[in-house]
Protein backbone atom coordinates (compact mmCIF):
# COMPACT_ATOMS: atom_id res chain seq x y z
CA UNK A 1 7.71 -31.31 11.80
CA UNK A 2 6.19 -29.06 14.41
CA UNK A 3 5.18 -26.12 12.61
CA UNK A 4 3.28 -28.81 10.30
CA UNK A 5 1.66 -29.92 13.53
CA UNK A 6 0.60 -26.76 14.48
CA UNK A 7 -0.64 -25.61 11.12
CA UNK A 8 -2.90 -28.90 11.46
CA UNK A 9 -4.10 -27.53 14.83
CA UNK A 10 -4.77 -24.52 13.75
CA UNK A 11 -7.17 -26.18 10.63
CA UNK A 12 -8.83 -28.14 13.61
CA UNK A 13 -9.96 -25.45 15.77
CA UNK A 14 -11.34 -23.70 12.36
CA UNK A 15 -13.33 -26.78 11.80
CA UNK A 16 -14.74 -27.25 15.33
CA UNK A 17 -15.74 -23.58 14.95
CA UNK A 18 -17.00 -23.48 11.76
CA UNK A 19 -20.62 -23.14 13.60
CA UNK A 20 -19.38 -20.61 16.06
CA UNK A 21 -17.92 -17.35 16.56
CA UNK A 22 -14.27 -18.24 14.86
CA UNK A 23 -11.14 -15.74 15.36
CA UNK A 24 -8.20 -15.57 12.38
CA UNK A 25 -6.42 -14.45 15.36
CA UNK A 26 -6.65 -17.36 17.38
CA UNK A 27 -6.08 -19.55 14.75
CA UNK A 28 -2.93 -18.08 13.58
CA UNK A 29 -2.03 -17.87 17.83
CA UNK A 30 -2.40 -21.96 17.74
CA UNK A 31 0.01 -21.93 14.41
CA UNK A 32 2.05 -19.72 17.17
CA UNK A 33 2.61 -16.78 14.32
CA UNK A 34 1.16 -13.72 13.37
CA UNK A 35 -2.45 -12.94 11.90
CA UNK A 36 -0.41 -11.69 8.64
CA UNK A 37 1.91 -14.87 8.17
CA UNK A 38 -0.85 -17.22 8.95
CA UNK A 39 -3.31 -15.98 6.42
CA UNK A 40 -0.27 -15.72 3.99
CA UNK A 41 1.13 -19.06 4.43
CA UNK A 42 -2.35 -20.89 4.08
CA UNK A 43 -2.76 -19.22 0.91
CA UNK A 44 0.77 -20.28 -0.76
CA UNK A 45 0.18 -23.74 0.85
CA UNK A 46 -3.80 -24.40 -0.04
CA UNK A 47 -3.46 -22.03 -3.38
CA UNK A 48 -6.55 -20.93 -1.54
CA UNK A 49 -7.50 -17.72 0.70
CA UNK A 50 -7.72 -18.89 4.40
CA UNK A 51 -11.44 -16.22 4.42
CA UNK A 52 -12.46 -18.07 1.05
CA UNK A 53 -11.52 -21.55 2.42
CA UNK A 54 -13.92 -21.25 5.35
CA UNK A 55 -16.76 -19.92 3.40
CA UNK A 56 -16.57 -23.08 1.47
CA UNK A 57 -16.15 -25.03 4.58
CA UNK A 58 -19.19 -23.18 6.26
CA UNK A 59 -21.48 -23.48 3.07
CA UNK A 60 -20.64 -27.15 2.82
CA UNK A 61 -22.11 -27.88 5.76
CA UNK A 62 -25.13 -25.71 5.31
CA UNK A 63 -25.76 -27.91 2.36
CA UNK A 64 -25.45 -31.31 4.40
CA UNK A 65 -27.77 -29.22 7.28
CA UNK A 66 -30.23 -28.71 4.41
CA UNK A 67 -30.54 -31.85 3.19
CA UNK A 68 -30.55 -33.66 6.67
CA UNK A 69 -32.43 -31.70 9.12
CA UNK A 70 -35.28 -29.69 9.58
CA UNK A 71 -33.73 -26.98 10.54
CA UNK A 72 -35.28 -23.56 8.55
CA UNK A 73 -32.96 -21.82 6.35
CA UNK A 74 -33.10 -18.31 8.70
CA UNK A 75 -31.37 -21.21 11.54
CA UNK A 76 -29.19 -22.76 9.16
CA UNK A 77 -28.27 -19.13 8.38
CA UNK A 78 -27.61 -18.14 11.44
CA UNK A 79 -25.73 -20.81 12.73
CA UNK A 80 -23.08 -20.32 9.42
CA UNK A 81 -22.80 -16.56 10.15
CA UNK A 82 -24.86 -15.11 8.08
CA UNK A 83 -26.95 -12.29 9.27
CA UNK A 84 -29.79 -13.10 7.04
CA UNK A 85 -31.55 -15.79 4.99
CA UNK A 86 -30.57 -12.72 1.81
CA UNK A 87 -27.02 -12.68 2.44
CA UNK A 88 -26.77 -16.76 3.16
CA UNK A 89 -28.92 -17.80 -0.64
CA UNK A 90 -27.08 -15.57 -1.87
CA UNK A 91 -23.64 -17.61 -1.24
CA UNK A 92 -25.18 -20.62 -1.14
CA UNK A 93 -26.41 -20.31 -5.11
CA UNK A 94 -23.28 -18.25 -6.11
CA UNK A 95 -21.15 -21.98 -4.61
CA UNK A 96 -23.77 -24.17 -5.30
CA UNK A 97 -25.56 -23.23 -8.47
CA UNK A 98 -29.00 -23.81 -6.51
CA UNK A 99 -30.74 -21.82 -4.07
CA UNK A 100 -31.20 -23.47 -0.25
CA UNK A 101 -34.77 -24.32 -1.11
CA UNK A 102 -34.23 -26.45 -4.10
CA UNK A 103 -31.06 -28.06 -2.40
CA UNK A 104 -33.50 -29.71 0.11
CA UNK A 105 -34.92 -31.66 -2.88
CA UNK A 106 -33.65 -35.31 -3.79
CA UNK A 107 -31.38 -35.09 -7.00
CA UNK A 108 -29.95 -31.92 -6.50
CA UNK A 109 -26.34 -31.25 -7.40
CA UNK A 110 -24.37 -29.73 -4.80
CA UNK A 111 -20.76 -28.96 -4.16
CA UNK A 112 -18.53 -30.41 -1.50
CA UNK A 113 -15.45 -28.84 -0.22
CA UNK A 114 -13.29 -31.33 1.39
CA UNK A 115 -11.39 -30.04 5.00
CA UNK A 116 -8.20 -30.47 4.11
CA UNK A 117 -4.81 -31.19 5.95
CA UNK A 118 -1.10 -29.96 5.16
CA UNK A 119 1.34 -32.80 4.68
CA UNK A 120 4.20 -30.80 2.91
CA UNK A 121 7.25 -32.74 1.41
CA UNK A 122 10.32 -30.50 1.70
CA UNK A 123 12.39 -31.60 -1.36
CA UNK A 124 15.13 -28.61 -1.48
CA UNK A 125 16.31 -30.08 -4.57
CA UNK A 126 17.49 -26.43 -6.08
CA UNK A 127 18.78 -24.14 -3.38
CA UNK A 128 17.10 -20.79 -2.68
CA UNK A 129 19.15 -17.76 -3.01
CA UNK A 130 18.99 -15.11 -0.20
CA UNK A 131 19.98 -12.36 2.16
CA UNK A 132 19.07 -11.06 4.97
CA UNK A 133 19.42 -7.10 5.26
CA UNK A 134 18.50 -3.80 7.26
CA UNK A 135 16.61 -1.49 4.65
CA UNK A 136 16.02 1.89 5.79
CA UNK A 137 13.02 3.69 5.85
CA UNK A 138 12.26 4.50 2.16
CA UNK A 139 9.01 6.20 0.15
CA UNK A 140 7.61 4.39 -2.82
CA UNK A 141 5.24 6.44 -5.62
CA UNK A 142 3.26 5.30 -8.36
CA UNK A 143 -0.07 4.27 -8.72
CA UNK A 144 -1.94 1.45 -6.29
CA UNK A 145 -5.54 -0.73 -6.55
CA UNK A 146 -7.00 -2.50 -4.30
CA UNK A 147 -6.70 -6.05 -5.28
CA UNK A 148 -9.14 -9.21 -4.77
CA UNK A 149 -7.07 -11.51 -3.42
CA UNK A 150 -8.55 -15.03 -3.86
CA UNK A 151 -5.83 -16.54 -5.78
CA UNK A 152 -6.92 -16.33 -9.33
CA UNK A 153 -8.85 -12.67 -9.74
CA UNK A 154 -4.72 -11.42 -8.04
CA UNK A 155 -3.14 -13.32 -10.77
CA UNK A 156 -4.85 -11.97 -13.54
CA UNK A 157 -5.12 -8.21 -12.75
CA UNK A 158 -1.79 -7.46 -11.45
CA UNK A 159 -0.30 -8.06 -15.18
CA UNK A 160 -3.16 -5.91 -16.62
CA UNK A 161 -1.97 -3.46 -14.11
CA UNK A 162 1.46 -3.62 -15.50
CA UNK A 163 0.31 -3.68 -18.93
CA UNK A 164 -2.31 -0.84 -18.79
CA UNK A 165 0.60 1.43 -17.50
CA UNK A 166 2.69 0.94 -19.80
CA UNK A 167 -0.25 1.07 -22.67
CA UNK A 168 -0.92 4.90 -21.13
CA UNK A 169 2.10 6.05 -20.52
CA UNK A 170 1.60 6.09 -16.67
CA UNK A 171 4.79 3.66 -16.23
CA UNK A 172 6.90 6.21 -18.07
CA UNK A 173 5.72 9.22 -15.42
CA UNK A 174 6.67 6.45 -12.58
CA UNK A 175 9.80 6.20 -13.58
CA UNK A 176 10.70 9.86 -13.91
CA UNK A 177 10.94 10.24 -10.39
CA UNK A 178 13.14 7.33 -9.91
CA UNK A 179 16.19 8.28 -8.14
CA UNK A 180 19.74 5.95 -7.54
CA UNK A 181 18.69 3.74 -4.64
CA UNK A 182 16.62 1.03 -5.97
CA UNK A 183 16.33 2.05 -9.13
CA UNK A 184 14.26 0.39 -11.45
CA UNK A 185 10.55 -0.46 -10.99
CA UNK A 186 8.62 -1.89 -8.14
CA UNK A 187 5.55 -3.98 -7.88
CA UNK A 188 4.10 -3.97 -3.78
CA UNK A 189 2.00 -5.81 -2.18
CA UNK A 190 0.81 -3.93 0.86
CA UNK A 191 -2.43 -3.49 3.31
CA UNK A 192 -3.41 -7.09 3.48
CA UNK A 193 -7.04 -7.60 5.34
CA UNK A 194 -9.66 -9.83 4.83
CA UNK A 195 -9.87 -10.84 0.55
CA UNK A 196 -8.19 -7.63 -0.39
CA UNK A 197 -4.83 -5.91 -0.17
CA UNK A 198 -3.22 -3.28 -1.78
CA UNK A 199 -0.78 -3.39 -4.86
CA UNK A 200 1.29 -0.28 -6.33
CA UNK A 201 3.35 0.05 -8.81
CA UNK A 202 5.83 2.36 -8.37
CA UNK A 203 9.69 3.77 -7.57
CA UNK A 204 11.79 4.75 -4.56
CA UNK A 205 12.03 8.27 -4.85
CA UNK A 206 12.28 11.52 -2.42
CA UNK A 207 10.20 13.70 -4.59
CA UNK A 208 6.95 14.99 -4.17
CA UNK A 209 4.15 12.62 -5.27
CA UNK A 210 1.73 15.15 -6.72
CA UNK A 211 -0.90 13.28 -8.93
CA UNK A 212 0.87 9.73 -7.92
CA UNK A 213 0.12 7.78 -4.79
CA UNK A 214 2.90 7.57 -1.85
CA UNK A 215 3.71 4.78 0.26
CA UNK A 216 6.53 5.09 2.79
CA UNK A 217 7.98 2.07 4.02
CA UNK A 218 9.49 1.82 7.52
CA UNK A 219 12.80 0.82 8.63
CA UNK A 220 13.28 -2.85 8.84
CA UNK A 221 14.99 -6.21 8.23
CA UNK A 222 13.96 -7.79 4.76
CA UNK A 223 14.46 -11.16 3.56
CA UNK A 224 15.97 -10.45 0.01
CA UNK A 225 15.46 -13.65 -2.43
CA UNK A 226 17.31 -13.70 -5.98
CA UNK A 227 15.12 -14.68 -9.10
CA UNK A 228 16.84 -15.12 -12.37
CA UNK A 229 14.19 -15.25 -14.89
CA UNK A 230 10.79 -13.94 -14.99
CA UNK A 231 9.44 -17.54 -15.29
CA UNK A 232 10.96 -18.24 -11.79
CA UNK A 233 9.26 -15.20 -9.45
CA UNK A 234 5.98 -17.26 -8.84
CA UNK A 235 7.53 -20.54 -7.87
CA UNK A 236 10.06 -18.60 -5.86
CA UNK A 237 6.91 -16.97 -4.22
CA UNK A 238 5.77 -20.57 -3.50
CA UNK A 239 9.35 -21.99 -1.86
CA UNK A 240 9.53 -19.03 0.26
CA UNK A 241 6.49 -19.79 2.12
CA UNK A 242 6.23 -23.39 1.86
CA UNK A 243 9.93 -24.57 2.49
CA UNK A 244 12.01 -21.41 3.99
CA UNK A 245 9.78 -20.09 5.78
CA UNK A 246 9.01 -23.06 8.45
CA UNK A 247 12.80 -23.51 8.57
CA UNK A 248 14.46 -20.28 9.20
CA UNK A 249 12.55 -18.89 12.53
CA UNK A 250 11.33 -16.18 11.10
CA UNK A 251 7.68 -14.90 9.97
CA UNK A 252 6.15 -11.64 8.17
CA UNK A 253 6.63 -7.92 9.70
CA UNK A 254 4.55 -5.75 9.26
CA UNK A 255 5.39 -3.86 5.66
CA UNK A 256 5.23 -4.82 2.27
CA UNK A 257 6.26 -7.26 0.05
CA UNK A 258 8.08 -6.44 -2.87
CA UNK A 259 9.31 -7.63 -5.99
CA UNK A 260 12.31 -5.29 -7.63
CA UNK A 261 12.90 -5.05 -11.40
CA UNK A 262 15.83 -3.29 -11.69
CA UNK A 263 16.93 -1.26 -14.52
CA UNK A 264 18.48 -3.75 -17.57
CA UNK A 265 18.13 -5.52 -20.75
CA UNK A 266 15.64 -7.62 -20.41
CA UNK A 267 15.05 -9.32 -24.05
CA UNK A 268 15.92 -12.62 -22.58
CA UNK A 269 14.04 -12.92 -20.18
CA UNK A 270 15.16 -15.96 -18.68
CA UNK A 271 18.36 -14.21 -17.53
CA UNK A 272 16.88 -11.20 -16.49
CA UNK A 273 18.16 -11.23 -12.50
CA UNK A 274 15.14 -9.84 -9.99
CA UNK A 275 14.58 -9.98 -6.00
CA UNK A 276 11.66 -10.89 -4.21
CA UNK A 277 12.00 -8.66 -0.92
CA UNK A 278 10.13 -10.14 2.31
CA UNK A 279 9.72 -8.17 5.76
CA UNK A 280 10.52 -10.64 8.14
CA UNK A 281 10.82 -10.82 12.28
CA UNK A 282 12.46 -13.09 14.61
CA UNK A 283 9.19 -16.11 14.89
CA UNK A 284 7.65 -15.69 18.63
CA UNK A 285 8.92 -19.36 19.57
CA UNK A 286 11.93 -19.68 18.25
C-alpha cells in the first residue's frame, strides 16, 4: 500500500533525525498529509502520541550514548534536545528509573524503546457505516479542559469529565440551552498541539454563553460514522483512522471532532445509536 509506504518514510526521517533539529511538519509532508492527520493517525495506529514516541526514541539512545561513549551528559543533552543537563535527568529518571550518572554504571536497568514500523492488515470484516455531509457553521457551549493527550491520562479523564458534570449538576445547565438542531449532548475534541488538546462538553445552541464556554464551529464537510452501542465508539475511533482513512482520499480539516449523543433511552446501552463526526478534506495527492 502506498500510504503504508509513506507512513514508513515518514518514521525513517524521524529516526535519522532523532539527533537533529526534527520538524512534525516535514514528517507529516513525507506521509504527504497534514500536520493534524499525521499526528492523529500515528496515535490511533502506535496507541502512542507521535511527541511521546520520539521522546522515548531520543532518551533511548541517550541511554546507549551513556553507556558507550564518553561523551558528558551536558553533550549527550544537547545532542537529544534538551536545553540543559536539568531538563534532560529529569526525563531520563522519570523513563528510566535512574539518573544519567548511575546509568553509566555496569548492572543498571534501563529501558529500551524499540523504533517501530506500521504493517497494518486491513481485514474489513464488519462494514463501517457512514456519510459524508456539508454542516453549517454552528456554536457549541458547555464547559472545556485542556486534556493530556498521551493515550491513557485522555482515556481516563474524559469519563470523569462526563461524570463530574453530571455529579454537579453542570450537565443539566448544558442542556438547557440545547435547541432542535443536534440536539442532545456533545463531547469535542478540539485545539490539538503538541500533548494537549482541548475537550468540551457541550450543546449546539444560539444562545448566549454567559458562565459556559463557546466554541463556534465553521462551515464544512464532515465525515459522519454511525455507532450503535456505547461499547462500539472506541473501536469505531480505531477503524476510522486505521482502515477508512488510507482508503477514502481524504484527511482531517481543520475543526473538531465530535461524538453526538442524541437525545433517547439509553438503558440498553448496546442499542443506543450515536455518530462519530470527522472534519475531513479532499487528501493533497489524491
Amino acid at each position: 500500500m502506498e500510504w503504508l509506504d509513506r507512513l514508513n518514510n515518514s518514521l525513517e526521517y524521524i529516526e535519522k533525525n532523532l539527533d537533529n533539529e526534527l520538524s512534525f511538519e516535514n514528517a507529516a509532508k513525507i506521509a504527504c498529509c497534514s500536520v493534524n492527520h499525521y499526528q492523529r493517525m500515528f496515535s490511533f495506529i502506535s496507541d502512542t502520541t507521535l511527541g511521546e514516541y520520539i521522546r522515548r526514541r531520543r532518551l533511548t539512545k541517550a541511554a546507549f550514548d551513556l553507556q558507550n561513549t564518553n561523551m558528558s551528559v551536558l553533550d549527550i543533552s544537547l545532542k537529544f534536545g534538551y536545553n540543559s543537563p536539568t531538563a534532560f535527568t529529569r526525563a531520563f529518571t522519570a523513563m528510566h528509573g535512574v539518573t544519567p550518572t548511575k546509568a553509566r554504571r555496569f548492572g543498571t536497568s534501563l529501558k529500551s524503546y524499540p523504533r517501530i514500523s506500521f504493517q497494518i492488515s486491513v481485514k474489513g470484516e464488519k462494514e463501517l457505516v457512514y456519510k459524508i455531509e456539508e454542516k453549517e457553521e454552528f456554536k457549541i457551549i458547555g464547559i472545556k479542559e485542556s486534556i493530556i493527550n498521551d493515550g491513557v491520562y485522555n482515556t481516563g479523564r474524559i469519563p470523569q469529565m462526563w461524570s463530574e458534570a453530571i455529579q454537579n449538576g453542570v450537565i443539566y445547565q448544558i442542556a438547557s440551552y440545547s435547541n432542535n438542531l443536534y440536539s442532545g449532548m456533545m463531547g469535542l475534541c478540539s485545539n490539538f498541539r503538541d500533548n494537549l488538546f482541548d475537550y468540551y462538553i457541550g450543546v449546539v445552541s444560539d444562545q448566549q454563553a454567559g458562565v459556559l464556554e463557546e466554541l463556534r464551529i465553521k462551515k464544512g464537510i464532515w465525515a459522519v460514522f454511525e455507532c450503535i452501542g456505547l461499547s462500539s465508539i472506541q473501536p469505531t475511533w480505531t477503524r476510522v483512522f486505521t482502515e477508512w482513512f488510507p482508503s477514502s482520499g481524504y484527511e482531517l480539516a481543520d475543526a473538531p471532532e465530535i461524538e453526538w449523543y442524541p437525545h433517547s433511552n439509553i438503558s440498553n446501552s448496546e442499542e443506543y445509536r450515536t455518530e462519530i463526526w470527522i472534519p475531513i478534506k479532499k487528501r493533497c495527492n489524491s
